[in-house]
C-alpha atoms as a PDB file:
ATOM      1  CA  UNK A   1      12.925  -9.977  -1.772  1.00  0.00           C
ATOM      2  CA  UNK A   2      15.332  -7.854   0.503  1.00  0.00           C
ATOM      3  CA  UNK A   3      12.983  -7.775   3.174  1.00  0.00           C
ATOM      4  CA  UNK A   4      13.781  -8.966   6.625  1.00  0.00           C
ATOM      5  CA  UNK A   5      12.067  -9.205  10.003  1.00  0.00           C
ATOM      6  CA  UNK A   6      13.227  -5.200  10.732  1.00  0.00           C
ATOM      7  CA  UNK A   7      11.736  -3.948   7.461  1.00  0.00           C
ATOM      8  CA  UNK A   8       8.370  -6.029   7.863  1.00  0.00           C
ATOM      9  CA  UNK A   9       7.953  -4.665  11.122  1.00  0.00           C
ATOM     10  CA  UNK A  10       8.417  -0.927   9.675  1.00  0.00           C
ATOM     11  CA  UNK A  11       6.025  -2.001   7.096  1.00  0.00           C
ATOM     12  CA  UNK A  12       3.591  -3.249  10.092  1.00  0.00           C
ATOM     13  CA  UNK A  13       3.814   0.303  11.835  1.00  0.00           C
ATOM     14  CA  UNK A  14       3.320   2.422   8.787  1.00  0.00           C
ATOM     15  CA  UNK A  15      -0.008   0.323   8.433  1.00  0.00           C
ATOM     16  CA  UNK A  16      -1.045   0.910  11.842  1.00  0.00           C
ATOM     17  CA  UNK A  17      -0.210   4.384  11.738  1.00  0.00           C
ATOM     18  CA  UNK A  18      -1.810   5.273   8.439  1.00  0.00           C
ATOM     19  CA  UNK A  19      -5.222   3.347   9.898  1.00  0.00           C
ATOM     20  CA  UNK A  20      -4.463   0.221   7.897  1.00  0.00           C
ATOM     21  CA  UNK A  21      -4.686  -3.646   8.591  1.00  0.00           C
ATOM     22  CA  UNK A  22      -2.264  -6.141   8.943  1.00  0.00           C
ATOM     23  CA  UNK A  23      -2.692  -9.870   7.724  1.00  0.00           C
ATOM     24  CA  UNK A  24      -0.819 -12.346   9.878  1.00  0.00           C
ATOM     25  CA  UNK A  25      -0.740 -15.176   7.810  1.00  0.00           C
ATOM     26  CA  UNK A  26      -1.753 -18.548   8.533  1.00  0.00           C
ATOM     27  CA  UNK A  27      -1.892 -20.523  11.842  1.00  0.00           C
ATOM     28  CA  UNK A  28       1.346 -19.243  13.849  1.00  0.00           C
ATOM     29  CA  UNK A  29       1.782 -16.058  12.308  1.00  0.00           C
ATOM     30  CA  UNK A  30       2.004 -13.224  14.897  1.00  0.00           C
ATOM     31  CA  UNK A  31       2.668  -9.227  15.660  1.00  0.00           C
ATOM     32  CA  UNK A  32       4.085  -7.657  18.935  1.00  0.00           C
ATOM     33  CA  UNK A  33       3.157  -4.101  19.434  1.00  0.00           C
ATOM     34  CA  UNK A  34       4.699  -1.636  22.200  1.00  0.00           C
ATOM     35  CA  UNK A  35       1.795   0.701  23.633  1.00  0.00           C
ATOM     36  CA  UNK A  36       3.222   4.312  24.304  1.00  0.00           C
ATOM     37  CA  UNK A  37       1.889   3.901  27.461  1.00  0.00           C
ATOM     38  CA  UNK A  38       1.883   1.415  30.402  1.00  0.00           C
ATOM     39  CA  UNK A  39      -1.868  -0.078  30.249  1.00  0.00           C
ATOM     40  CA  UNK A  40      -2.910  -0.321  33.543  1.00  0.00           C
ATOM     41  CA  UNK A  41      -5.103  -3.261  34.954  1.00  0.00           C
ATOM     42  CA  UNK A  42      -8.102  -1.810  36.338  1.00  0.00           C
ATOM     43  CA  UNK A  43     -11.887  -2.718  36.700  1.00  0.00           C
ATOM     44  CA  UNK A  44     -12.731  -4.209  33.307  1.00  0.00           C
ATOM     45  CA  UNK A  45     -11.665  -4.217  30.382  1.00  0.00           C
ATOM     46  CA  UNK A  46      -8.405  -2.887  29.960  1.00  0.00           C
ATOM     47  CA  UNK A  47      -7.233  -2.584  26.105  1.00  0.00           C
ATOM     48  CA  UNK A  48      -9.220  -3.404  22.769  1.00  0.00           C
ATOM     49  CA  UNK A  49      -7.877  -4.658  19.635  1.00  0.00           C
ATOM     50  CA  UNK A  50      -9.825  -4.234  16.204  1.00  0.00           C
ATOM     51  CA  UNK A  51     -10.150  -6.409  12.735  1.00  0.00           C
ATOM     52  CA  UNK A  52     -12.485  -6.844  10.089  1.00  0.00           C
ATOM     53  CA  UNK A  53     -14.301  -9.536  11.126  1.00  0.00           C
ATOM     54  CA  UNK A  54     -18.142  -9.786  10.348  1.00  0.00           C
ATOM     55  CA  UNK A  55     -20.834 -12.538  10.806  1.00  0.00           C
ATOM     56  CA  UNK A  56     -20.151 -15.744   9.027  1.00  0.00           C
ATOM     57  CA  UNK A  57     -16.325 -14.849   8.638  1.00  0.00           C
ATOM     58  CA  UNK A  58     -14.200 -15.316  11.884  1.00  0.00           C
ATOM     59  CA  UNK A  59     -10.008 -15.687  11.799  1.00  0.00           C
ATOM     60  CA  UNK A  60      -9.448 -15.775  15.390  1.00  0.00           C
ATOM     61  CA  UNK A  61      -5.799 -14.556  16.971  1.00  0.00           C
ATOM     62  CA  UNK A  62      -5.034 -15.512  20.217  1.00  0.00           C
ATOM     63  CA  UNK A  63      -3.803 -12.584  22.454  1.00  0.00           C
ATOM     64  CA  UNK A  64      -0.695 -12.638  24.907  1.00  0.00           C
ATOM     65  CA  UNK A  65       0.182  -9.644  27.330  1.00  0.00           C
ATOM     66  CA  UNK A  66       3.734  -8.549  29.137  1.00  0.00           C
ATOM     67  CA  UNK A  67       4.969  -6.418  31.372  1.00  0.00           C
ATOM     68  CA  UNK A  68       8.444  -4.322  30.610  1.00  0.00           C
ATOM     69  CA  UNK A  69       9.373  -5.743  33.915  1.00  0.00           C
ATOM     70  CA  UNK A  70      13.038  -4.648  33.490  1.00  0.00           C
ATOM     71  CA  UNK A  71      12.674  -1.273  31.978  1.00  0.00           C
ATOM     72  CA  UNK A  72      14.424  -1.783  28.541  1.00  0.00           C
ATOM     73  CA  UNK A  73      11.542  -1.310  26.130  1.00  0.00           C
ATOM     74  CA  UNK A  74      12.078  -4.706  25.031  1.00  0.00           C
ATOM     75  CA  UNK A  75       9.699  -7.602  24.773  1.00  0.00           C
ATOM     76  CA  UNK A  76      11.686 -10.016  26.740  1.00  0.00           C
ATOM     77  CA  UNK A  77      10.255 -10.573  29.728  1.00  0.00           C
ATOM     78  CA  UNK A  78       7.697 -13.043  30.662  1.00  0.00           C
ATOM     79  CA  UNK A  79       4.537 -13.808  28.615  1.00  0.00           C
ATOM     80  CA  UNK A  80       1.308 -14.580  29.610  1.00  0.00           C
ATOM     81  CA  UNK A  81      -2.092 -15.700  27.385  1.00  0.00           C
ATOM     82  CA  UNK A  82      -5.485 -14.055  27.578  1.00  0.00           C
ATOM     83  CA  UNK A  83      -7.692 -16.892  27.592  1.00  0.00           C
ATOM     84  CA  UNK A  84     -10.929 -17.041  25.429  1.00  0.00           C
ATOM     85  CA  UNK A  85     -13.549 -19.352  25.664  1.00  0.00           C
ATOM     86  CA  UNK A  86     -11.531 -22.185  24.233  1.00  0.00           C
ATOM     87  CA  UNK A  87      -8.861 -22.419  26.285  1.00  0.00           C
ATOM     88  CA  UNK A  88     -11.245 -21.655  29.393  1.00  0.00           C
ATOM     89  CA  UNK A  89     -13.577 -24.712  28.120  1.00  0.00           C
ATOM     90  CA  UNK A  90     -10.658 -26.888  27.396  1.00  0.00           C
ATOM     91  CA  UNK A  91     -11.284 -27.222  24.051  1.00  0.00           C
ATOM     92  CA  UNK A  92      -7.942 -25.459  22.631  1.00  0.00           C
ATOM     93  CA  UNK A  93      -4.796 -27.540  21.891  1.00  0.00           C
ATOM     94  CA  UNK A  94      -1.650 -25.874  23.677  1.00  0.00           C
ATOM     95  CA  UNK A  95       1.773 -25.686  22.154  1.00  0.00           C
ATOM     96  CA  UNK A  96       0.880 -26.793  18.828  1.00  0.00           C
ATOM     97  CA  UNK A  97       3.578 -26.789  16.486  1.00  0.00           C
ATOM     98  CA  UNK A  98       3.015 -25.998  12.941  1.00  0.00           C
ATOM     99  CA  UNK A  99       6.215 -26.445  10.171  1.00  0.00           C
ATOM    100  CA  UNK A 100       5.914 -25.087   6.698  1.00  0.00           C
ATOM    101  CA  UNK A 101       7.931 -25.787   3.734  1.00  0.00           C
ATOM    102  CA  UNK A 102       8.816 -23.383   1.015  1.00  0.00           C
ATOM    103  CA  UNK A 103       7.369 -24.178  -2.062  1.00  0.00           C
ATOM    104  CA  UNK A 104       9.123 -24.466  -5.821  1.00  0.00           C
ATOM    105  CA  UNK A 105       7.629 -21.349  -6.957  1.00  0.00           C
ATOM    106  CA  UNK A 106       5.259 -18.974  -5.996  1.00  0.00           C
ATOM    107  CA  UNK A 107       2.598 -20.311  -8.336  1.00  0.00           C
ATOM    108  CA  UNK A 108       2.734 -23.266  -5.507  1.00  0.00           C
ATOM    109  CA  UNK A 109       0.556 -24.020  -2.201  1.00  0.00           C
ATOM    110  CA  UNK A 110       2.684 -24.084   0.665  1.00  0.00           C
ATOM    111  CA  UNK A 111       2.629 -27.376   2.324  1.00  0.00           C
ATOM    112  CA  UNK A 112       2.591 -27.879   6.355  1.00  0.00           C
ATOM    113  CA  UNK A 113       2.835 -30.376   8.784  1.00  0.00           C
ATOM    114  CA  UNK A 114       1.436 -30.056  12.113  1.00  0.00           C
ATOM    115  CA  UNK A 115       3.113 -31.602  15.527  1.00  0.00           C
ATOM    116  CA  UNK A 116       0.142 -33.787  15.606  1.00  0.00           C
ATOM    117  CA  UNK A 117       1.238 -35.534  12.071  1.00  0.00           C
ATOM    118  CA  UNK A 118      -1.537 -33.290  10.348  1.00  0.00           C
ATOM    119  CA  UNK A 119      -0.557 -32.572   6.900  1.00  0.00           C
ATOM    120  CA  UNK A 120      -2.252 -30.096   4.729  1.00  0.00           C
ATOM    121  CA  UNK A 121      -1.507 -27.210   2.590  1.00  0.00           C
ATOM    122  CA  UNK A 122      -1.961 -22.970   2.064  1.00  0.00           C
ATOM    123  CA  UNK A 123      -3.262 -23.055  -0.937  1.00  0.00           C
ATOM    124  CA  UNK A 124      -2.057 -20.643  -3.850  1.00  0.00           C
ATOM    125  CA  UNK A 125      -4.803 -17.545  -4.510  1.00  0.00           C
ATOM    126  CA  UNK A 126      -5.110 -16.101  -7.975  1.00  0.00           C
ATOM    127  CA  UNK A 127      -5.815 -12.644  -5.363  1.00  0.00           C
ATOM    128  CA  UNK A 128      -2.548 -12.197  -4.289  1.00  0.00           C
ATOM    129  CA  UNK A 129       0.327 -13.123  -6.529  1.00  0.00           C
ATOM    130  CA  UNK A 130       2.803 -13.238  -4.105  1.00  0.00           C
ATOM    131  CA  UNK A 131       4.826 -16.156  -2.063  1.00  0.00           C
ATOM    132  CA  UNK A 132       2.777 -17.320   1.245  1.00  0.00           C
ATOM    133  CA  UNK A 133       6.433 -18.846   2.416  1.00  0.00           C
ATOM    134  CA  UNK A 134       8.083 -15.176   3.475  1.00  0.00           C
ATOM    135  CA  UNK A 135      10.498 -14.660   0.958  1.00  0.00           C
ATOM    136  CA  UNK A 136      13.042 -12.901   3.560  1.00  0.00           C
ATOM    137  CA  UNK A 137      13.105 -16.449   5.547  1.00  0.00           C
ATOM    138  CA  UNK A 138      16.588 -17.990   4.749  1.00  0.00           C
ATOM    139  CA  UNK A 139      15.809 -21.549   5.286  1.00  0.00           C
ATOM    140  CA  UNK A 140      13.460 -23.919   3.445  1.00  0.00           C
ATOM    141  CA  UNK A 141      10.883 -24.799   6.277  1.00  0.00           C
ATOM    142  CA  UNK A 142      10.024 -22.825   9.181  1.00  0.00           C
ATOM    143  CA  UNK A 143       7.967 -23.587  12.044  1.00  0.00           C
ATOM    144  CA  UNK A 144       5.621 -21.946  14.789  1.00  0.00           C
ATOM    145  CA  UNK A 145       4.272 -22.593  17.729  1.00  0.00           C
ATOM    146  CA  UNK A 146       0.853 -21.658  19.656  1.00  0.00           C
ATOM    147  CA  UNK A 147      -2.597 -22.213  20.558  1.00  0.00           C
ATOM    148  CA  UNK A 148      -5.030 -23.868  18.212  1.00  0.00           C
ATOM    149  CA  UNK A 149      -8.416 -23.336  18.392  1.00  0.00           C
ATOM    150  CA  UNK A 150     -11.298 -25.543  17.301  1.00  0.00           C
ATOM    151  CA  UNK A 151     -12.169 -25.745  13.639  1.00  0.00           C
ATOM    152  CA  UNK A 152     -14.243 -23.518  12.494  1.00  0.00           C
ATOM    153  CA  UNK A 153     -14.616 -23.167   8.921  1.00  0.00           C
ATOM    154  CA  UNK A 154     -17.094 -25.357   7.124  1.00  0.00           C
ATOM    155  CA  UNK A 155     -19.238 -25.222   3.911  1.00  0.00           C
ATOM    156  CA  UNK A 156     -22.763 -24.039   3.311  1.00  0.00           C
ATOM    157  CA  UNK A 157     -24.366 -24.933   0.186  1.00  0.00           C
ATOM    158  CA  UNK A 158     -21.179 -22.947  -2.691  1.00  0.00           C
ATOM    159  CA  UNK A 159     -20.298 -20.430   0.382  1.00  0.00           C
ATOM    160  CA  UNK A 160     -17.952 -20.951   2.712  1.00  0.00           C
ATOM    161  CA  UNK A 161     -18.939 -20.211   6.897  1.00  0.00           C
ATOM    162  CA  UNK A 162     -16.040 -19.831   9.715  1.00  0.00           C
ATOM    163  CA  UNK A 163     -18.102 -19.657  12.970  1.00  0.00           C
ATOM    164  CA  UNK A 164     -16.920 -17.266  15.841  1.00  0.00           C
ATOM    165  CA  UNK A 165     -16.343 -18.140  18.719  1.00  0.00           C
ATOM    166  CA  UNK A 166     -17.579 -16.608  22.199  1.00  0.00           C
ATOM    167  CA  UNK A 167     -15.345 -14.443  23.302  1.00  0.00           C
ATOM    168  CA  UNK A 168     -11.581 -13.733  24.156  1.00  0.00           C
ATOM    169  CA  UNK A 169     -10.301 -13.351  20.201  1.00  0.00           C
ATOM    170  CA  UNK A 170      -8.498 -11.156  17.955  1.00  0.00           C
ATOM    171  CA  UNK A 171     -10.784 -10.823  14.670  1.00  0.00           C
ATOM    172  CA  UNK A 172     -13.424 -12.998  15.602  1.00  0.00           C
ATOM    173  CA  UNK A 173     -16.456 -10.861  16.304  1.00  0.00           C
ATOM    174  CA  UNK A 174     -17.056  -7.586  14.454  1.00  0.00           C
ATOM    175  CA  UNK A 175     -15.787  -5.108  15.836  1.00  0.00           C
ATOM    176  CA  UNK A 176     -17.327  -3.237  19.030  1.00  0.00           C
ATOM    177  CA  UNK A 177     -16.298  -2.272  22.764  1.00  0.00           C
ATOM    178  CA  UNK A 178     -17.714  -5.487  24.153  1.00  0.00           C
ATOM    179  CA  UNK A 179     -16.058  -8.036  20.952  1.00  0.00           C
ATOM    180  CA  UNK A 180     -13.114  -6.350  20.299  1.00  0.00           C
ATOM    181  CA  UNK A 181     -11.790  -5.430  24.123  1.00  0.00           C
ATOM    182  CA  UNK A 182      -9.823  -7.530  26.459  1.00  0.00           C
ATOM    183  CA  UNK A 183      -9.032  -7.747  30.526  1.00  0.00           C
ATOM    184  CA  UNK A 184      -5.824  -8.502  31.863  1.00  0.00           C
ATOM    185  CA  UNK A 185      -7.739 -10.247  34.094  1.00  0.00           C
ATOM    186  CA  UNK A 186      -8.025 -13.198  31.641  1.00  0.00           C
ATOM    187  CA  UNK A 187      -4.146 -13.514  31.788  1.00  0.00           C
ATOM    188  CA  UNK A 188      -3.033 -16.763  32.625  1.00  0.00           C
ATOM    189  CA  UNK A 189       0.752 -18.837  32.757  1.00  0.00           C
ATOM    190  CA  UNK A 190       2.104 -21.379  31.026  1.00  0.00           C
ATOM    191  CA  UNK A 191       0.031 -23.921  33.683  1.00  0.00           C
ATOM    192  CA  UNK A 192      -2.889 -22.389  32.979  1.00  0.00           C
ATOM    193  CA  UNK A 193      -3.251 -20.473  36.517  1.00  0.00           C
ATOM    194  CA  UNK A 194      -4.990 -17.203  36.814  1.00  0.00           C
ATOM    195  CA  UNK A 195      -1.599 -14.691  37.445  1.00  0.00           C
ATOM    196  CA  UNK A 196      -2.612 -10.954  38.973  1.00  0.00           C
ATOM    197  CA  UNK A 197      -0.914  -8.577  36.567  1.00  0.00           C
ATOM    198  CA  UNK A 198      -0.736  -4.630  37.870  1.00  0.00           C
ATOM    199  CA  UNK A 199       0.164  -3.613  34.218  1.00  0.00           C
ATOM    200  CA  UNK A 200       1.334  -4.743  30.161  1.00  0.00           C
ATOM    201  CA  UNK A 201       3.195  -2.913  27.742  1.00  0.00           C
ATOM    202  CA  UNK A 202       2.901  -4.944  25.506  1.00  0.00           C
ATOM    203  CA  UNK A 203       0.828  -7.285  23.118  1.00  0.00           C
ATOM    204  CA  UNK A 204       1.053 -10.132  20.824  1.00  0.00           C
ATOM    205  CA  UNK A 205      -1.635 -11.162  18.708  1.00  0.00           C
ATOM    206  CA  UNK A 206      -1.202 -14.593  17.115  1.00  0.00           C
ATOM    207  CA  UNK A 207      -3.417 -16.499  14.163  1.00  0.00           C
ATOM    208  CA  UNK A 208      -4.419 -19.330  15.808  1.00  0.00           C
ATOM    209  CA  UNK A 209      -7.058 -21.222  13.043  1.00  0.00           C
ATOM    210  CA  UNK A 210      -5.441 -23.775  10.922  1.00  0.00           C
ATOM    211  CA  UNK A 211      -7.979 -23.448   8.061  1.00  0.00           C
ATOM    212  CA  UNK A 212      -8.057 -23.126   4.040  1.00  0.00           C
ATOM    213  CA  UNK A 213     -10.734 -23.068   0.819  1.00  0.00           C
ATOM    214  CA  UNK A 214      -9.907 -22.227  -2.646  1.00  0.00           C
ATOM    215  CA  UNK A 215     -12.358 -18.705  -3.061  1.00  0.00           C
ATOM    216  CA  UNK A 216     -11.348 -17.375   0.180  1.00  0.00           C
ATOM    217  CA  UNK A 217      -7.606 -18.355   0.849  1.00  0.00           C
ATOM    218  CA  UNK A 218      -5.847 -18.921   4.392  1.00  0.00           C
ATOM    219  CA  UNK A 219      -8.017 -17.967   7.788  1.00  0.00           C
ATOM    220  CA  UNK A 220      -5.247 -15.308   8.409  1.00  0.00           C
ATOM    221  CA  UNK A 221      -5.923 -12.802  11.868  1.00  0.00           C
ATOM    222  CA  UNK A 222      -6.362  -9.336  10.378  1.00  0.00           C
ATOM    223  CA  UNK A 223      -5.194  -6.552  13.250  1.00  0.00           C
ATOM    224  CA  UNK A 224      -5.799  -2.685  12.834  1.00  0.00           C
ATOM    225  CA  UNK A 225      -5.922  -0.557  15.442  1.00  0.00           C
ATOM    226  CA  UNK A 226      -4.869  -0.771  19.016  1.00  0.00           C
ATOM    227  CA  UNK A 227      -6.159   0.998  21.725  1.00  0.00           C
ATOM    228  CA  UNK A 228      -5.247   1.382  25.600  1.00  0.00           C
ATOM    229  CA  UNK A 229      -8.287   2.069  26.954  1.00  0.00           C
ATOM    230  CA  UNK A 230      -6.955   3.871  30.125  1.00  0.00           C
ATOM    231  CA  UNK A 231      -4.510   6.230  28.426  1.00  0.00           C
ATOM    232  CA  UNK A 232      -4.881   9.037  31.119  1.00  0.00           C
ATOM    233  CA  UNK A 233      -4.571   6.382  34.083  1.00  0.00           C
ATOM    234  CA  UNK A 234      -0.880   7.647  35.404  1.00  0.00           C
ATOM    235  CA  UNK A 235      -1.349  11.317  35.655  1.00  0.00           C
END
């Protein structure tokens, strides 16, 4: 209570800065982080992006790049998505819309319903005794909209498995230079075409699983820190 989206995202930076993670919720949530410095597109890969995956438990983010094509430090020019092995393979749904609506009480799951009629549920988590429905959001449902990956969480025996995928995802692998980097290369537009980007400024990472168990809670993207990986490139 008091919060709003200017507070969380001072919240968000302390994190970062202090060497902390952030959790982005469930399917939809997101974070957009300014680099310092221009990131410059050169011969592979370009930036890396950490979480806290590890084998057997994988909450895949999606990752989008911009340029500050008109110079005002603002993330409002054109966006384009890094695509992982999913979308490259087809086997990502684009666009998905995802609407959730604000429970009773915080004691509650919070109930969704996808663009695709799916209906399920975050469900409540004796862990963290706090409202999954942002408290700061001043209307009773609120929606999102992204790409879903592939379900990957399923049930072995009393434990609970979420599969990674290949490559191309936030939070998926653990972390290394070869899991946890990305090329601008892999930048494509809203028709899925290949576009030739010199530079990005900035990133958004996305949580794009839809999944949920009662031990483990929400698959929610965890991000922590952010590198450019050609931070001397423009001297």
């Amino acid at each position: 209570t008091g919060d709003d989206a200017l507070s969380m995202a001072r919240k968000c930076l302390e994190q970062f800065e202090n060497g902390k993670m952030i959790s982005l919720g469930g399917f939809g949530g997101y974070v957009t982080v300014r680099f310092e410095k221009t990131v410059y597109n050169l011969p592979g890969a370009d930036f890396r992006i950490d979480g806290n995956a590890f084998q057997g438990s994988s909450e895949p983010g999606v990752v989008w790049v911009s340029a500050d094509v008109n110079g005002n430090g603002q993330p409002d020019d054109p966006w384009y998505e890094l695509y992982g092995s999913e979308q490259a393979a087809g086997r990502s749904t684009q666009a998905y819309t995802i609407t959730y609506t604000k429970p009773a009480s915080a004691d509650q799951d919070t109930p969704w319903r996808g663009s695709d009629d799916r209906e399920g549920s975050i469900l409540f988590n004796s862990f963290h005794n706090h409202y999954y429905y942002p408290m700061w959001y001043d209307t009773d449902t609120k929606a999102f909209t992204g790409t879903l990956l592939p379900e990957n969480m399923h049930k072995e025996g009393n434990q609970w498995v979420m599969s990674s995928f290949e490559y191309g995802y936030v939070d998926n692998l653990p972390n290394s230079p070869e899991n946890s980097s990305f090329d601008i290369d892999m930048a494509r537009d809203g028709d899925g075409m290949p576009v030739q980007l010199e530079s990005i400024r900035f990133v958004r990472i996305q949580c794009a699983a839809i999944g949920c168990n009662n031990l483990t809670g929400e698959q929610s993207t965890e991000v922590s820190t952010i590198y450019n990986l050609h931070p001397h490139a423009d001297q």
